[in-house]
N, C-alpha and C. Protein backbone atom coordinates (compact mmCIF):
# COMPACT_ATOMS: atom_id res chain seq x y z
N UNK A 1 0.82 -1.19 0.00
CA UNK A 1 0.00 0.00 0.00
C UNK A 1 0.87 1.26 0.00
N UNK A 2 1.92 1.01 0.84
CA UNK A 2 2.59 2.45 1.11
C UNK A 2 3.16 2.90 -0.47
N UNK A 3 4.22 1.43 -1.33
CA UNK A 3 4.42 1.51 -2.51
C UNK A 3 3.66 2.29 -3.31
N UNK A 4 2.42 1.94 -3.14
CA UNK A 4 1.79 2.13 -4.05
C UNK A 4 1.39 3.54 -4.09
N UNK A 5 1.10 4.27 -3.14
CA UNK A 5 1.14 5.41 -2.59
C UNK A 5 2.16 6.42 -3.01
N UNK A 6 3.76 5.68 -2.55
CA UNK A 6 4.49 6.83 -3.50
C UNK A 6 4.74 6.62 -4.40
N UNK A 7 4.51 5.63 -5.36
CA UNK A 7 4.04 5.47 -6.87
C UNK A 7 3.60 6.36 -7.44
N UNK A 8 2.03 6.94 -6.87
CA UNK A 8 1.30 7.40 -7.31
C UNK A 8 1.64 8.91 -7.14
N UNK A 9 2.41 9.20 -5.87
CA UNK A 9 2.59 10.86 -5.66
C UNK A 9 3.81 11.12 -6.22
N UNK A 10 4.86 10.51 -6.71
CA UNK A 10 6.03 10.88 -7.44
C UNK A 10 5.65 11.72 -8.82
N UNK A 11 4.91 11.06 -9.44
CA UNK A 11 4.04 11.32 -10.66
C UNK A 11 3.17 13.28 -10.61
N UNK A 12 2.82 12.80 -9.25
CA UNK A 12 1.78 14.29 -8.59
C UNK A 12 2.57 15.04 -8.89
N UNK A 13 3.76 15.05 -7.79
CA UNK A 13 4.61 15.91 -7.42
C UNK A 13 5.16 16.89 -8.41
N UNK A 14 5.49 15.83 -9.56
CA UNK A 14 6.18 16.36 -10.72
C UNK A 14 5.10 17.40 -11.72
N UNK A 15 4.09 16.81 -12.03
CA UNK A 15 2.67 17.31 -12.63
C UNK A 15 2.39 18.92 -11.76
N UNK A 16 2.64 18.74 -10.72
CA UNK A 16 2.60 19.98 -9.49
C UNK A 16 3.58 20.93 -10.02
N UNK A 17 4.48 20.35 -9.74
CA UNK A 17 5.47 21.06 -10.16
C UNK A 17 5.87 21.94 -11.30
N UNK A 18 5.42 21.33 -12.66
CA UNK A 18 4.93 22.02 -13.98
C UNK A 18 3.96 23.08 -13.77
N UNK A 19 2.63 22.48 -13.39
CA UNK A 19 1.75 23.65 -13.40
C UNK A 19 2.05 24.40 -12.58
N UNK A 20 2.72 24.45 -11.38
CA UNK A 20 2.99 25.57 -10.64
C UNK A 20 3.92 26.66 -11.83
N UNK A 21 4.65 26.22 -12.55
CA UNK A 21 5.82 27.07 -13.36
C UNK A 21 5.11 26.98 -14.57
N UNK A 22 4.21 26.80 -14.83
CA UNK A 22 3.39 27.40 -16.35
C UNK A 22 2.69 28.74 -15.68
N UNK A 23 2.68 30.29 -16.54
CA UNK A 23 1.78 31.16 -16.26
C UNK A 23 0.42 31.04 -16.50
N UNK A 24 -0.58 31.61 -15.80
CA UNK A 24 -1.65 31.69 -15.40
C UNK A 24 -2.10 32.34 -16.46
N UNK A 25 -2.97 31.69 -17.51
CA UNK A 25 -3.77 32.33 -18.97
C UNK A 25 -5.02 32.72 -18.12
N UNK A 26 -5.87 34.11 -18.82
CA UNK A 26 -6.83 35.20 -18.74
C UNK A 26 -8.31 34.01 -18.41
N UNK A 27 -9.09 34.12 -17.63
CA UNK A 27 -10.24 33.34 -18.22
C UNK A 27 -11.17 33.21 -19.29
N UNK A 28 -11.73 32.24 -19.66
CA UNK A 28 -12.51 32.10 -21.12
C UNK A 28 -13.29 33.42 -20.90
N UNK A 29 -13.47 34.23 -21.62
CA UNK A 29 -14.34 35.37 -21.95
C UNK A 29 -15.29 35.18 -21.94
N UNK A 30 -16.75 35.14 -21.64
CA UNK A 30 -18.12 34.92 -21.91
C UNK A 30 -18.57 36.00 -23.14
N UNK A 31 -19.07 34.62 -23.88
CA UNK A 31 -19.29 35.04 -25.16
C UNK A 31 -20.48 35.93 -25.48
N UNK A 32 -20.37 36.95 -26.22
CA UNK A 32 -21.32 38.40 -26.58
C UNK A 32 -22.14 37.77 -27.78
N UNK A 33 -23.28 37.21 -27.63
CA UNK A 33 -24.12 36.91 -28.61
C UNK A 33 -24.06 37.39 -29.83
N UNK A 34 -24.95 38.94 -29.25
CA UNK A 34 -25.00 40.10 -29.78
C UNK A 34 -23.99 40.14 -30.97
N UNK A 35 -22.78 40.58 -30.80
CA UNK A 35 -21.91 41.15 -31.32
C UNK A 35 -21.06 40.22 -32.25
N UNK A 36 -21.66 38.52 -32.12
CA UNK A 36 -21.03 37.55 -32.64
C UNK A 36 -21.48 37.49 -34.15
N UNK A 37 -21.01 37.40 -35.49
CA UNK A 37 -21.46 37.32 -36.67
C UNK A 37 -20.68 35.90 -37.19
N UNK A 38 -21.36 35.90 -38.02
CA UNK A 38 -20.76 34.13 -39.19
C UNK A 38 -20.42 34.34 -40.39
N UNK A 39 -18.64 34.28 -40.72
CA UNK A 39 -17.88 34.56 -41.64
C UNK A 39 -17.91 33.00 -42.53
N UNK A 40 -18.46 33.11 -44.22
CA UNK A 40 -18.41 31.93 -44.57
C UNK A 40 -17.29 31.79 -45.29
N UNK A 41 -17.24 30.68 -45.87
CA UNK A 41 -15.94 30.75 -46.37
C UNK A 41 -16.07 29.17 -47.21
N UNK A 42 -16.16 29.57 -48.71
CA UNK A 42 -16.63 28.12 -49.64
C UNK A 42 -15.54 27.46 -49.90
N UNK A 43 -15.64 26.35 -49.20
CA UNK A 43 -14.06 25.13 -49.19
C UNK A 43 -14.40 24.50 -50.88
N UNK A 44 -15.29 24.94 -51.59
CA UNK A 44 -15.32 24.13 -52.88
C UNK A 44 -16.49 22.91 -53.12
N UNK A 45 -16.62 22.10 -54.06
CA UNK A 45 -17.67 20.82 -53.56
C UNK A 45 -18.64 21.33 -53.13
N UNK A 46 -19.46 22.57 -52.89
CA UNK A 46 -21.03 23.02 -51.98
C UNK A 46 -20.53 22.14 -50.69
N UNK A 47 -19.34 22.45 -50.43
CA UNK A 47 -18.78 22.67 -48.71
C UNK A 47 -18.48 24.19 -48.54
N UNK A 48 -19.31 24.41 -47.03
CA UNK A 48 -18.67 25.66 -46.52
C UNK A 48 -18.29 25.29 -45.45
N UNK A 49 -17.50 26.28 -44.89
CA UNK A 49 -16.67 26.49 -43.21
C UNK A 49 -17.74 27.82 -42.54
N UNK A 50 -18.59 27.60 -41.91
CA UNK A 50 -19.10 28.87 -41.21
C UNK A 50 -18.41 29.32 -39.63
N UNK A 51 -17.81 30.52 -39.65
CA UNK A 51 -17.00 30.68 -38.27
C UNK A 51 -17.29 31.70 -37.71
N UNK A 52 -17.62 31.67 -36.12
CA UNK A 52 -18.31 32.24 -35.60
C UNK A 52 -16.94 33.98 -35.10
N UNK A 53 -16.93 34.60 -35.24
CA UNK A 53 -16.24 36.14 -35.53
C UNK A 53 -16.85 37.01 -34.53
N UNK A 54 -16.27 37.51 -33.68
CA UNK A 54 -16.47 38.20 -32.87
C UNK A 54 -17.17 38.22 -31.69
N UNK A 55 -17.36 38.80 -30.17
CA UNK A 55 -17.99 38.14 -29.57
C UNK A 55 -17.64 37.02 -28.88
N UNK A 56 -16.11 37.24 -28.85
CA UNK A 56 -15.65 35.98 -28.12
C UNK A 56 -16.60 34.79 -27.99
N UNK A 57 -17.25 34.14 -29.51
CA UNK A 57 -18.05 32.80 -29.75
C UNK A 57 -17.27 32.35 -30.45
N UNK A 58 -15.91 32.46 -31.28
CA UNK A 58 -15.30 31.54 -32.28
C UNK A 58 -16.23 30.42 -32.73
N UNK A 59 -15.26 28.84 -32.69
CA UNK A 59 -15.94 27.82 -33.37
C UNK A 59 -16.18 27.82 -34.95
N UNK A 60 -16.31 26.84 -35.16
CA UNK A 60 -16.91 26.42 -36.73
C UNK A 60 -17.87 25.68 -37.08
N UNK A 61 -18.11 25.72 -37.77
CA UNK A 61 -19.49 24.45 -38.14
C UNK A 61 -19.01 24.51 -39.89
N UNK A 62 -19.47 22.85 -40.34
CA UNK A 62 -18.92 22.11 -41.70
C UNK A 62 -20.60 22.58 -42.42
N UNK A 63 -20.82 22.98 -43.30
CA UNK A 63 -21.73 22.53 -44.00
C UNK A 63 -21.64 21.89 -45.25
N UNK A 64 -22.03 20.94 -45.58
CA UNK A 64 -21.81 20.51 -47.13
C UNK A 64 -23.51 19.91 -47.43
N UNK A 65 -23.71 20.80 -48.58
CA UNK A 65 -25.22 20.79 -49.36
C UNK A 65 -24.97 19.59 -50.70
N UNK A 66 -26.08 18.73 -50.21
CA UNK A 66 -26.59 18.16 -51.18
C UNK A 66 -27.76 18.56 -51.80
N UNK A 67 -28.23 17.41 -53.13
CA UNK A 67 -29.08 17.74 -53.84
C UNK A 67 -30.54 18.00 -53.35
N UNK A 68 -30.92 17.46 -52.12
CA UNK A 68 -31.87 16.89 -51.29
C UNK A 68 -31.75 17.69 -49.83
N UNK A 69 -30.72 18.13 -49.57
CA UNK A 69 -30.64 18.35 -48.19
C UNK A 69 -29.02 18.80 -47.78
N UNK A 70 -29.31 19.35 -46.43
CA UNK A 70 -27.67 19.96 -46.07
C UNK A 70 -27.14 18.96 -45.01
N UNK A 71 -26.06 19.03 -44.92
CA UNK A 71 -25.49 18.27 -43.54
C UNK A 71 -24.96 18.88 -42.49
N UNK A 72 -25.22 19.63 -41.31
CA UNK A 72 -24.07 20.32 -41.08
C UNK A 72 -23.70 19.67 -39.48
N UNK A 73 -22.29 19.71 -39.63
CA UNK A 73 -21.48 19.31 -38.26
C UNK A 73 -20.57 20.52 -37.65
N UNK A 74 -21.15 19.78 -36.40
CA UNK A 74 -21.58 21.12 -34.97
C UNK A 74 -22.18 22.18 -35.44
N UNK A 75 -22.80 22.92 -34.20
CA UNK A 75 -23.73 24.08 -34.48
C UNK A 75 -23.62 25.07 -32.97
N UNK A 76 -22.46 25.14 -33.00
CA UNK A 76 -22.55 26.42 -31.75
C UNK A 76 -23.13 26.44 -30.52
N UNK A 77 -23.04 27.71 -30.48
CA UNK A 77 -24.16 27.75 -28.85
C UNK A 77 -25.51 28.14 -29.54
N UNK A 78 -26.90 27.39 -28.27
CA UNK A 78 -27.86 27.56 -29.45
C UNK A 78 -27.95 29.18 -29.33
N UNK A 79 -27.55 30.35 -28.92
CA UNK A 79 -27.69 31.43 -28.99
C UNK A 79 -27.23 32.27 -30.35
N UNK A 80 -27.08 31.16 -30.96
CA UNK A 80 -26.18 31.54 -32.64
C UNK A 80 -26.82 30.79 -34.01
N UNK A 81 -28.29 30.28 -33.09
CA UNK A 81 -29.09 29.26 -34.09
C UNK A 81 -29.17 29.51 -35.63
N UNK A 82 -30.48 31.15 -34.78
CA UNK A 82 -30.56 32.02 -36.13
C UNK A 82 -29.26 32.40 -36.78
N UNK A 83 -28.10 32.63 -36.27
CA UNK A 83 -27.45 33.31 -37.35
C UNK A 83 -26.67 32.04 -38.46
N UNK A 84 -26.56 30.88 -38.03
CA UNK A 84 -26.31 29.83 -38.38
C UNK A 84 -27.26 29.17 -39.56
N UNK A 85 -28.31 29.64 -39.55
CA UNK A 85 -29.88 29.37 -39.93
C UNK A 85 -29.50 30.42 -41.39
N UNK A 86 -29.62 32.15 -41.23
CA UNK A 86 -29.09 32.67 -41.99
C UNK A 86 -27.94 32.29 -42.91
N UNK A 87 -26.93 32.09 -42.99
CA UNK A 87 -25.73 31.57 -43.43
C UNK A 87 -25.67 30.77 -44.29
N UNK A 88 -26.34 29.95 -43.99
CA UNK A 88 -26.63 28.60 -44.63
C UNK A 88 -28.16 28.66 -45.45
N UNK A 89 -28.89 29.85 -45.26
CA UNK A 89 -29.76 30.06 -46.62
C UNK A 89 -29.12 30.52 -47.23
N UNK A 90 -28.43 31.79 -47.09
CA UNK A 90 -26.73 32.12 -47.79
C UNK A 90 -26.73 31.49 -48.98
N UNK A 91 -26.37 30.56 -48.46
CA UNK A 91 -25.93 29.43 -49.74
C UNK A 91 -27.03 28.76 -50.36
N UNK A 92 -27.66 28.39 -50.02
CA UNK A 92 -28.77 27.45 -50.61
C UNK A 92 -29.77 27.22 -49.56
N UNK A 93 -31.04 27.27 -50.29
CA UNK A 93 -32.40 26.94 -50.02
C UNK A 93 -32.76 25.34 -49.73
N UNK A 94 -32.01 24.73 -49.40
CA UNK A 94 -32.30 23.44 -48.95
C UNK A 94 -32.04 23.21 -47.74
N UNK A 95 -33.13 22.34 -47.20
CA UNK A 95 -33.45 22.01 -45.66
C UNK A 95 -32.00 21.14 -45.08
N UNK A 96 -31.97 21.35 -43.97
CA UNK A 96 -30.81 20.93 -42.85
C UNK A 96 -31.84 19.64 -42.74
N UNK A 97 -30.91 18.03 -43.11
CA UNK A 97 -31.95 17.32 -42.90
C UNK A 97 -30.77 16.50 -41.72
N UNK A 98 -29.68 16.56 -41.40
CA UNK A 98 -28.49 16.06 -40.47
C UNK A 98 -27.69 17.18 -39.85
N UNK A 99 -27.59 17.20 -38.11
CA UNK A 99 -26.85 17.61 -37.18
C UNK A 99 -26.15 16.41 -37.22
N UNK A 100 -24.63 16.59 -37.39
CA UNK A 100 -23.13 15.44 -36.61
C UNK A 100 -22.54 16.00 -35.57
N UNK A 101 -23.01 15.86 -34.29
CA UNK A 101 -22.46 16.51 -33.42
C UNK A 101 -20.50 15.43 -33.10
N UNK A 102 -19.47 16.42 -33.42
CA UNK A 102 -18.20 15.76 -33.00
C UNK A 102 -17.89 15.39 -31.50
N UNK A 103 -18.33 15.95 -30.72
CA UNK A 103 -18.35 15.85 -29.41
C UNK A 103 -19.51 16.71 -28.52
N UNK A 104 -19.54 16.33 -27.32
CA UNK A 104 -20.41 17.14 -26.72
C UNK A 104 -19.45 18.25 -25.72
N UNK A 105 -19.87 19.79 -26.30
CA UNK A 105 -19.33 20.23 -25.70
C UNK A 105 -20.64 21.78 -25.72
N UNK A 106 -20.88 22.21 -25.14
CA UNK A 106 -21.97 23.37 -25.47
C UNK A 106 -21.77 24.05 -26.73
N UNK A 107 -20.66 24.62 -27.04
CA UNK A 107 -20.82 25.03 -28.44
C UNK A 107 -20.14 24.29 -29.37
N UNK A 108 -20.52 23.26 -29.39
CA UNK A 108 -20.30 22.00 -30.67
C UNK A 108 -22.05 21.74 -31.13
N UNK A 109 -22.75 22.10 -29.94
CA UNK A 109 -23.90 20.92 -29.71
C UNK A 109 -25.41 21.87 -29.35
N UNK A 110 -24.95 23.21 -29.23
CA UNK A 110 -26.22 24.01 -28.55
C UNK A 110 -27.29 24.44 -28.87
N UNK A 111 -27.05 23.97 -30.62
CA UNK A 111 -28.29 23.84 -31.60
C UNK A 111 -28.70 23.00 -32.08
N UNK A 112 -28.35 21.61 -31.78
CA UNK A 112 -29.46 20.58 -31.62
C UNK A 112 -30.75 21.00 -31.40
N UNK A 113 -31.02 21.79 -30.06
CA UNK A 113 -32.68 21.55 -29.80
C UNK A 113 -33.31 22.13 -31.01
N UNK A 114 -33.36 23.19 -31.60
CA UNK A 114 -33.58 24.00 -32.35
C UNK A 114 -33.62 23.42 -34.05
N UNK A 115 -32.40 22.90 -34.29
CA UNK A 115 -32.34 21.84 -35.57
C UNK A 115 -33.19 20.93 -35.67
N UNK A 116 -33.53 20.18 -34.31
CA UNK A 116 -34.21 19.05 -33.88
C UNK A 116 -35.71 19.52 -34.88
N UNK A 117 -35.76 20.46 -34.04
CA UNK A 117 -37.14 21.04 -34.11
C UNK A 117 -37.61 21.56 -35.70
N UNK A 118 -36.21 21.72 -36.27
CA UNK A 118 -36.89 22.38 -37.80
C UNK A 118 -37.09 20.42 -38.59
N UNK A 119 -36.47 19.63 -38.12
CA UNK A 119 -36.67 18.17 -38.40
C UNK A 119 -35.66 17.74 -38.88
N UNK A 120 -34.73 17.94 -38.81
CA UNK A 120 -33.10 17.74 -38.68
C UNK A 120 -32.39 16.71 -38.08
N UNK A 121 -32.39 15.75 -37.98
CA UNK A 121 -31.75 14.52 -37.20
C UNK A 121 -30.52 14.76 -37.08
N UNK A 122 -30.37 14.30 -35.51
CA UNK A 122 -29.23 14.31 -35.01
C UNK A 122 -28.68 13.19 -34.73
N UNK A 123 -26.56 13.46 -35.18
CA UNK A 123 -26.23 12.44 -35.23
C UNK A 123 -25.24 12.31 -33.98
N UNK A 124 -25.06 11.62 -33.27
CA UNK A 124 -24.46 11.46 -32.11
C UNK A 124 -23.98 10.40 -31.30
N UNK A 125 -23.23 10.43 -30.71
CA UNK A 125 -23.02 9.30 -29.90
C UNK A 125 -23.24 9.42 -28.31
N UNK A 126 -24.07 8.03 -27.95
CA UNK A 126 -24.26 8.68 -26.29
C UNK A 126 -23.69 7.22 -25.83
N UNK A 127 -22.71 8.05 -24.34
CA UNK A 127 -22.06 6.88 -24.08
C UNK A 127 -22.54 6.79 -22.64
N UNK A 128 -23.20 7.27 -22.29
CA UNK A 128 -23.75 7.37 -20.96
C UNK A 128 -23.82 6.13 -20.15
N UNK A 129 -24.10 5.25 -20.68
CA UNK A 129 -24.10 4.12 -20.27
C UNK A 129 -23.00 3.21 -20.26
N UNK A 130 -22.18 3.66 -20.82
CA UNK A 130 -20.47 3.67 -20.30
C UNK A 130 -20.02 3.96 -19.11
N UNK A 131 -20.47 5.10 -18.40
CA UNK A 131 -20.25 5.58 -17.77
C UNK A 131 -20.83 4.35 -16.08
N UNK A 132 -21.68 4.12 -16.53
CA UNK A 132 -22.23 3.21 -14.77
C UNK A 132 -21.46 2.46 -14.88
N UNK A 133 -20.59 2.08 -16.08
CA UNK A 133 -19.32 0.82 -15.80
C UNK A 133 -18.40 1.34 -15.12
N UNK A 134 -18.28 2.26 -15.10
CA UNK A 134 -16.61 3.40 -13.93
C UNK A 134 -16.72 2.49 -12.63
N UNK A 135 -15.19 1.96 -12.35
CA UNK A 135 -15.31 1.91 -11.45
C UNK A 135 -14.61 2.63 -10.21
N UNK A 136 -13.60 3.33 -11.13
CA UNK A 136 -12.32 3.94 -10.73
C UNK A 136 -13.18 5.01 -9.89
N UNK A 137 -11.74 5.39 -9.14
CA UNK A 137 -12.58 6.82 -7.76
C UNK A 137 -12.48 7.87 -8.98
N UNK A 138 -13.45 8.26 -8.70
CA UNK A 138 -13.90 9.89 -9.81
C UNK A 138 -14.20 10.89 -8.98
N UNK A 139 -13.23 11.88 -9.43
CA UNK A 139 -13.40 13.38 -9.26
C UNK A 139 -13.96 14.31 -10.16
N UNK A 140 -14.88 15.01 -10.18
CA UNK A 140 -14.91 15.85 -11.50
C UNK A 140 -15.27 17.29 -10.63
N UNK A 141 -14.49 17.97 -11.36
CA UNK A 141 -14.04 19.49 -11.04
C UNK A 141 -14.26 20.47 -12.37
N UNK A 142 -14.81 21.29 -11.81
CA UNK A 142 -15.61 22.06 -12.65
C UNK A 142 -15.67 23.40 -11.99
N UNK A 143 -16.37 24.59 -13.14
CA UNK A 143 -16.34 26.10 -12.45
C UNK A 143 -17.67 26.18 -12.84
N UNK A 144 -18.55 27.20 -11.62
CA UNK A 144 -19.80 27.47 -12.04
C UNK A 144 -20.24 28.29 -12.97
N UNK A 145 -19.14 28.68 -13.92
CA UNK A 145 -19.44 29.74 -14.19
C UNK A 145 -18.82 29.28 -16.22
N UNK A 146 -18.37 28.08 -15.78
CA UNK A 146 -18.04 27.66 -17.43
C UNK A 146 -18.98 27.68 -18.26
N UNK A 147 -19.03 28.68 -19.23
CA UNK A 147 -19.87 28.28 -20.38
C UNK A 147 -19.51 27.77 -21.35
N UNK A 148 -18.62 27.08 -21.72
CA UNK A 148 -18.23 25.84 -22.22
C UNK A 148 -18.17 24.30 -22.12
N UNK A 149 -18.44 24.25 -20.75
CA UNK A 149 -18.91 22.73 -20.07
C UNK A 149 -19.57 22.97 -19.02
N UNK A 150 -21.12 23.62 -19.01
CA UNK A 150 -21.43 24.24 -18.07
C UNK A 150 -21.73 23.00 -16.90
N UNK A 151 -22.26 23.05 -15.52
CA UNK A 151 -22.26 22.82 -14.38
C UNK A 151 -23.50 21.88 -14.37
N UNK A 152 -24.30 21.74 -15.37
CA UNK A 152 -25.07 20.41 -15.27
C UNK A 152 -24.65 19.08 -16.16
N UNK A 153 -23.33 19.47 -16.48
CA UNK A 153 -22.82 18.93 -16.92
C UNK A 153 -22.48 17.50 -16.06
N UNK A 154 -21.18 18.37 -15.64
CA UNK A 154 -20.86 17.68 -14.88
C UNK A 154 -21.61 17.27 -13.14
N UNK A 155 -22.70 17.60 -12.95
CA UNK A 155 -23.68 17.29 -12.65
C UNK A 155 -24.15 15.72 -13.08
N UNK A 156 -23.65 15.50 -14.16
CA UNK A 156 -24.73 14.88 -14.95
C UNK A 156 -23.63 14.14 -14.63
N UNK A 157 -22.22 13.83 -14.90
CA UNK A 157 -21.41 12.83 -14.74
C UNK A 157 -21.33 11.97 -13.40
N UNK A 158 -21.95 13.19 -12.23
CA UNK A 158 -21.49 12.38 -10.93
C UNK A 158 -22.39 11.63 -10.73
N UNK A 159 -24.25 12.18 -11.42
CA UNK A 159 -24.74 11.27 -10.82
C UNK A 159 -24.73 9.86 -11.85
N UNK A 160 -24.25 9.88 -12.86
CA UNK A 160 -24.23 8.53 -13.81
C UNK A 160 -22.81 7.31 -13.44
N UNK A 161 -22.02 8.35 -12.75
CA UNK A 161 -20.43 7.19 -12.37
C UNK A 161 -20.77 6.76 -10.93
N UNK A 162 -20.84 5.48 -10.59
CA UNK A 162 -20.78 5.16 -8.91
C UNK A 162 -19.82 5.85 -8.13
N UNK A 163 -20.47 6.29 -7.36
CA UNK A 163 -19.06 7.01 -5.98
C UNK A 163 -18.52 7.98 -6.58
N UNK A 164 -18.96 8.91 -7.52
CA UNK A 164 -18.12 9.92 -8.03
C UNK A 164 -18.63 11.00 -6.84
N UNK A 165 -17.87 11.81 -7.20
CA UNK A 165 -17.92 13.54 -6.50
C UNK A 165 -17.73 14.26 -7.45
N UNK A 166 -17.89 15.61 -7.34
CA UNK A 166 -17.75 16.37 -7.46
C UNK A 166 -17.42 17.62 -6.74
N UNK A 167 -16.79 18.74 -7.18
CA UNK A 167 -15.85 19.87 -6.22
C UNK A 167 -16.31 21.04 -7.79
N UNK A 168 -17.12 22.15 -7.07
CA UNK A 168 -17.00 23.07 -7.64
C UNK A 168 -16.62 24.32 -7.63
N UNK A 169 -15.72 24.94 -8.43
CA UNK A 169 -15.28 25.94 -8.18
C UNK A 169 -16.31 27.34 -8.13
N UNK A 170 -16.09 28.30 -7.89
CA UNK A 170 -16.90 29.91 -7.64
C UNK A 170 -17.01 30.12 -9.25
N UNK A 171 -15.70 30.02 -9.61
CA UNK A 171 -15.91 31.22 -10.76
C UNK A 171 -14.58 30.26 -11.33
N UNK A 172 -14.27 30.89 -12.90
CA UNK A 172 -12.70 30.70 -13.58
C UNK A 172 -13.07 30.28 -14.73
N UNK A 173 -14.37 30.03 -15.07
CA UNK A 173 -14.95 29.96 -16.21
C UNK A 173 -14.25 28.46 -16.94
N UNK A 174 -13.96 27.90 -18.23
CA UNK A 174 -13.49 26.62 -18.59
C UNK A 174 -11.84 26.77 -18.50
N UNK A 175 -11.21 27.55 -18.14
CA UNK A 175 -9.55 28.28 -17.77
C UNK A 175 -9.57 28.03 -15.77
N UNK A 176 -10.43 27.75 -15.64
CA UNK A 176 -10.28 27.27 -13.55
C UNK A 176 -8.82 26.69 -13.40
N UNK A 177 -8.37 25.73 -14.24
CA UNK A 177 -7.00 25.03 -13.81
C UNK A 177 -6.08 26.54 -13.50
N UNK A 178 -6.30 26.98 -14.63
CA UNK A 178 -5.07 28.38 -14.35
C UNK A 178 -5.68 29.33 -13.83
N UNK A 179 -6.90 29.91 -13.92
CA UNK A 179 -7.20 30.87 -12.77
C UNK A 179 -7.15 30.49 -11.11
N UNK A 180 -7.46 29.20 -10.88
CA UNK A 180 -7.23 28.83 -9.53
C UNK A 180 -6.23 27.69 -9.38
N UNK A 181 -5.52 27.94 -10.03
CA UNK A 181 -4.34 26.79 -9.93
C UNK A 181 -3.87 26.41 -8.09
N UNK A 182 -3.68 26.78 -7.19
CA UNK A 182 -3.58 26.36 -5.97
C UNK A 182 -4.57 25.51 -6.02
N UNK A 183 -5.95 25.88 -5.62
CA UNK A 183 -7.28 25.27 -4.80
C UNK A 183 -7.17 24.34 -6.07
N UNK A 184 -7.30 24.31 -7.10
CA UNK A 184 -7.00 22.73 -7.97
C UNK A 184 -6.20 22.00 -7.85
N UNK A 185 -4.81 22.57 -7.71
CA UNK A 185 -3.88 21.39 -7.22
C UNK A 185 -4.07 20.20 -5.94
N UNK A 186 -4.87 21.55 -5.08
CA UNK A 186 -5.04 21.22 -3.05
C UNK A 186 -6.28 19.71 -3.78
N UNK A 187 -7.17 20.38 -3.98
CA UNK A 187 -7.81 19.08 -4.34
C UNK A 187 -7.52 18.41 -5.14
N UNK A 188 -7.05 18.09 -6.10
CA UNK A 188 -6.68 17.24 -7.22
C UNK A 188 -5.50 16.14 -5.77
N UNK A 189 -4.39 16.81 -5.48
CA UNK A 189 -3.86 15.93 -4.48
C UNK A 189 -4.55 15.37 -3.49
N UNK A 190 -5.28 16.16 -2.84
CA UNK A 190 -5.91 15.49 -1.84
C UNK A 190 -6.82 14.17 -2.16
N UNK A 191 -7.69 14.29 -3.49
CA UNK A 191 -8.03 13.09 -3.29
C UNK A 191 -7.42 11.77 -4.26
N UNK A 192 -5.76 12.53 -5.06
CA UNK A 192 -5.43 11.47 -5.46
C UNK A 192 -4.42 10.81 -4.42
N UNK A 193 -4.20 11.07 -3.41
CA UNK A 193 -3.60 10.68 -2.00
C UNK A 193 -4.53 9.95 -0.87
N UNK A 194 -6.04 10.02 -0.88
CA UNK A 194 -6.53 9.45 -0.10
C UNK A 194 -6.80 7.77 -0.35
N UNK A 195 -6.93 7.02 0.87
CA UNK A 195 -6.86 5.66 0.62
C UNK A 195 -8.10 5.09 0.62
């Protein structure tokens, strides 16, 4: 046990040690709806790149139009539906008949409901049920204030993994490792040290 113990904190120590000597990056900006616009940009083939410009919303979304219908993978935050919606009449008058979401992340995924709704199938993978197989001790650490992986998120992880926890931070937005780098380290050690 003891082995195994400083096995495991030699590894810490060092990991500690880095992030203590990396500088502390600005937190994620919360993104200005408003002020966000969609720069297209025709990759060729009736593929476009639509990118979200200003407004600290970046991101991209793929569209490629067929004869029948559009495809498009990811779709932002849904607060960028309509302008996404616009863009893509832009180009052509044919219905969004496929969302490919690449991952779930809020603005990969935040216009699903909305796509859903114009009759748009979504394509996705849910692994959720992966998840009740965990057996490992789980921590998940999170900021209340991320709008990038917001807080029912990970919500959602503790209650689907057995024995998980969760530890939430005040504020630091999806940048918490480096805005609160101490109080992440304090916990991150503490419970990769407990027996």
């Amino acid at each position: 046990m003891r082995t195994r113990l400083i096995a495991a904190a030699v590894p810490l120590v060092a990991l500690a040690a880095v992030a203590q000597a990396q500088p502390c990056l600005p937190p994620t900006p919360t993104p200005d709806f408003e002020k966000a616009v969609i720069r297209t940009t025709d990759l060729g083939n009736r593929t476009y790149m639509l990118e979200g410009v200003g407004g600290a919303v970046g991101g991209n979304v793929t569209v490629a139009v067929g004869d029948d219908g559009v495809i498009v993978v990811d779709n932002m935050f849904a607060q960028m539906y309509g302008k996404i919606k616009a863009a893509i009449a832009a180009v052509t008058s044919q219905p969004v008949r496929y969302v490919v979401n690449t991952h779930f992340h809020r603005d990969h995924t935040g216009g699903n409901e909305a796509f859903g709704k114009d009759g748009a199938a979504i394509v996705a993978h849910d692994r959720r049920d992966q998840l009740q197989k965990v057996r490992a001790k789980t921590l998940a650490i999170c900021a209340r204030d991320d709008t990038v992986t917001p807080l029912y998120f990970t919500e959602e992880l503790v209650r689907l993994i057995p024995g998980a926890r969760a530890y939430v931070l005040a504020d630091g937005g999806h940048a918490y490792p480096n805005v609160h780098g101490a109080e992440f380290r304090r916990v991150m050690t503490s419970f990769l040290l407990e027996s």
